[in-house]
Protein backbone atom coordinates (compact mmCIF):
# COMPACT_ATOMS: atom_id res chain seq x y z
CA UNK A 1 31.49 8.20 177.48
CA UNK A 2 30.33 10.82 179.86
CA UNK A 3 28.51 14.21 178.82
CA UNK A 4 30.82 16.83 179.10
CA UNK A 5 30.10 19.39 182.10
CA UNK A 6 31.00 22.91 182.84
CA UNK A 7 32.12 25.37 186.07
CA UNK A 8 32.30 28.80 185.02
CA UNK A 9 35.31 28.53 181.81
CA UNK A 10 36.36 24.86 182.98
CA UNK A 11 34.94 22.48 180.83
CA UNK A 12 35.26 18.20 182.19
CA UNK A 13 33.72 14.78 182.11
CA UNK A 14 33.47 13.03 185.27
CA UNK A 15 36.03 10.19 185.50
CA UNK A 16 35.00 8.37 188.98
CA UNK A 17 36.70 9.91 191.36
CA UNK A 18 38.55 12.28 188.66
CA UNK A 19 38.19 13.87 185.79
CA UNK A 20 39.43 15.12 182.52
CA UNK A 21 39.19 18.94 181.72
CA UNK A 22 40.15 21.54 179.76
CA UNK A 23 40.51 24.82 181.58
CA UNK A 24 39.77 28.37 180.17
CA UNK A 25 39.84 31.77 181.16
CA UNK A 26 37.43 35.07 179.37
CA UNK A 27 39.39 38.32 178.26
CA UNK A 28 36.47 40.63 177.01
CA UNK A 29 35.74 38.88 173.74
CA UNK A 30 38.08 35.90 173.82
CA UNK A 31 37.97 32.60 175.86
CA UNK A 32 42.00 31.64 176.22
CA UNK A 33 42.36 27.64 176.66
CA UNK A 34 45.03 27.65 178.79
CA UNK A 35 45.29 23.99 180.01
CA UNK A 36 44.35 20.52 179.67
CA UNK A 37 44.44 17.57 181.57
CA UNK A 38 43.27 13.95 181.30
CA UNK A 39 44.25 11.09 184.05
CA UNK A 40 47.00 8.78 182.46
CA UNK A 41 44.80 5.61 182.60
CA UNK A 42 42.63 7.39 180.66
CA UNK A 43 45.09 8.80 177.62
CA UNK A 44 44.03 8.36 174.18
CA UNK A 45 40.19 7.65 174.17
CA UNK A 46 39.40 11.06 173.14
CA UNK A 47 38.09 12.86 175.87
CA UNK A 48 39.87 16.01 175.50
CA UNK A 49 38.90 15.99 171.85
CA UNK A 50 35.27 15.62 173.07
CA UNK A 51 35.60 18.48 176.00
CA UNK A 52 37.25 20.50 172.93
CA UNK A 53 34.83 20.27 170.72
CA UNK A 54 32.54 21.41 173.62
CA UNK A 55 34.37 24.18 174.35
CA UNK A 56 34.33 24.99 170.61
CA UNK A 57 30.71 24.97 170.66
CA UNK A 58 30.45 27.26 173.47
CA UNK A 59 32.57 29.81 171.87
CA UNK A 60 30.28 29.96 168.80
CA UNK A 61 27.31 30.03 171.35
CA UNK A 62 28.57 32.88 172.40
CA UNK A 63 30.11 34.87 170.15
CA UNK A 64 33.88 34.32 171.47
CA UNK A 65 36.99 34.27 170.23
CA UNK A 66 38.70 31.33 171.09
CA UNK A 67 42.46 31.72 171.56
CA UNK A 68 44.36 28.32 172.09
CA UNK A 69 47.30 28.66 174.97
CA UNK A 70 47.78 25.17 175.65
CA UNK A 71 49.51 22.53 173.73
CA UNK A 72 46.53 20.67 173.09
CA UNK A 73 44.63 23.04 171.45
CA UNK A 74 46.91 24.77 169.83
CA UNK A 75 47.51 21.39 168.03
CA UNK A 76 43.37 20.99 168.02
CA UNK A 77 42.85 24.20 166.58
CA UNK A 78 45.39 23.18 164.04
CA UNK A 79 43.44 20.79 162.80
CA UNK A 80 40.10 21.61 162.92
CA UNK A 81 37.57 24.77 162.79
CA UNK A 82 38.17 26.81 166.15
């Protein structure tokens, strides 16, 4: 798999000529995950777990608050240490 990369609060791995990515936006303290997205033929091979896990990592980095919007990591952050 591809190493996850980031623009500003959008975290992704390079897919060819796509890419999966979990988009965030900074309040102050917080980072809000408010979307995620990964190409149908690429659906359940973990990416967005990966780019999560990322983002996760970032937060801690940097003393953020992570606040889950989306469905995905609401349900991520339900399961593991956000």
């Amino acid at each position: 798999m591809s190493e996850v990369l980031r623009e500003e609060y959008t975290f992704y791995i390079k897919l060819g000529g796509v890419r999966a990515e979990i988009a965030c936006e900074k309040e102050g303290d917080e980072l809000r995950v408010v979307s995620s997205y990964t190409p149908e033929e690429y659906r359940g091979r973990g990416l967005a777990t990966k780019i999560m896990k990322e983002v996760v990592a970032y937060t801690k980095k940097n003393n953020l608050d992570i606040v889950p919007e989306c469905s995905f990591a609401v349900h991520y952050c339900s399961e593991h240490e956000c």
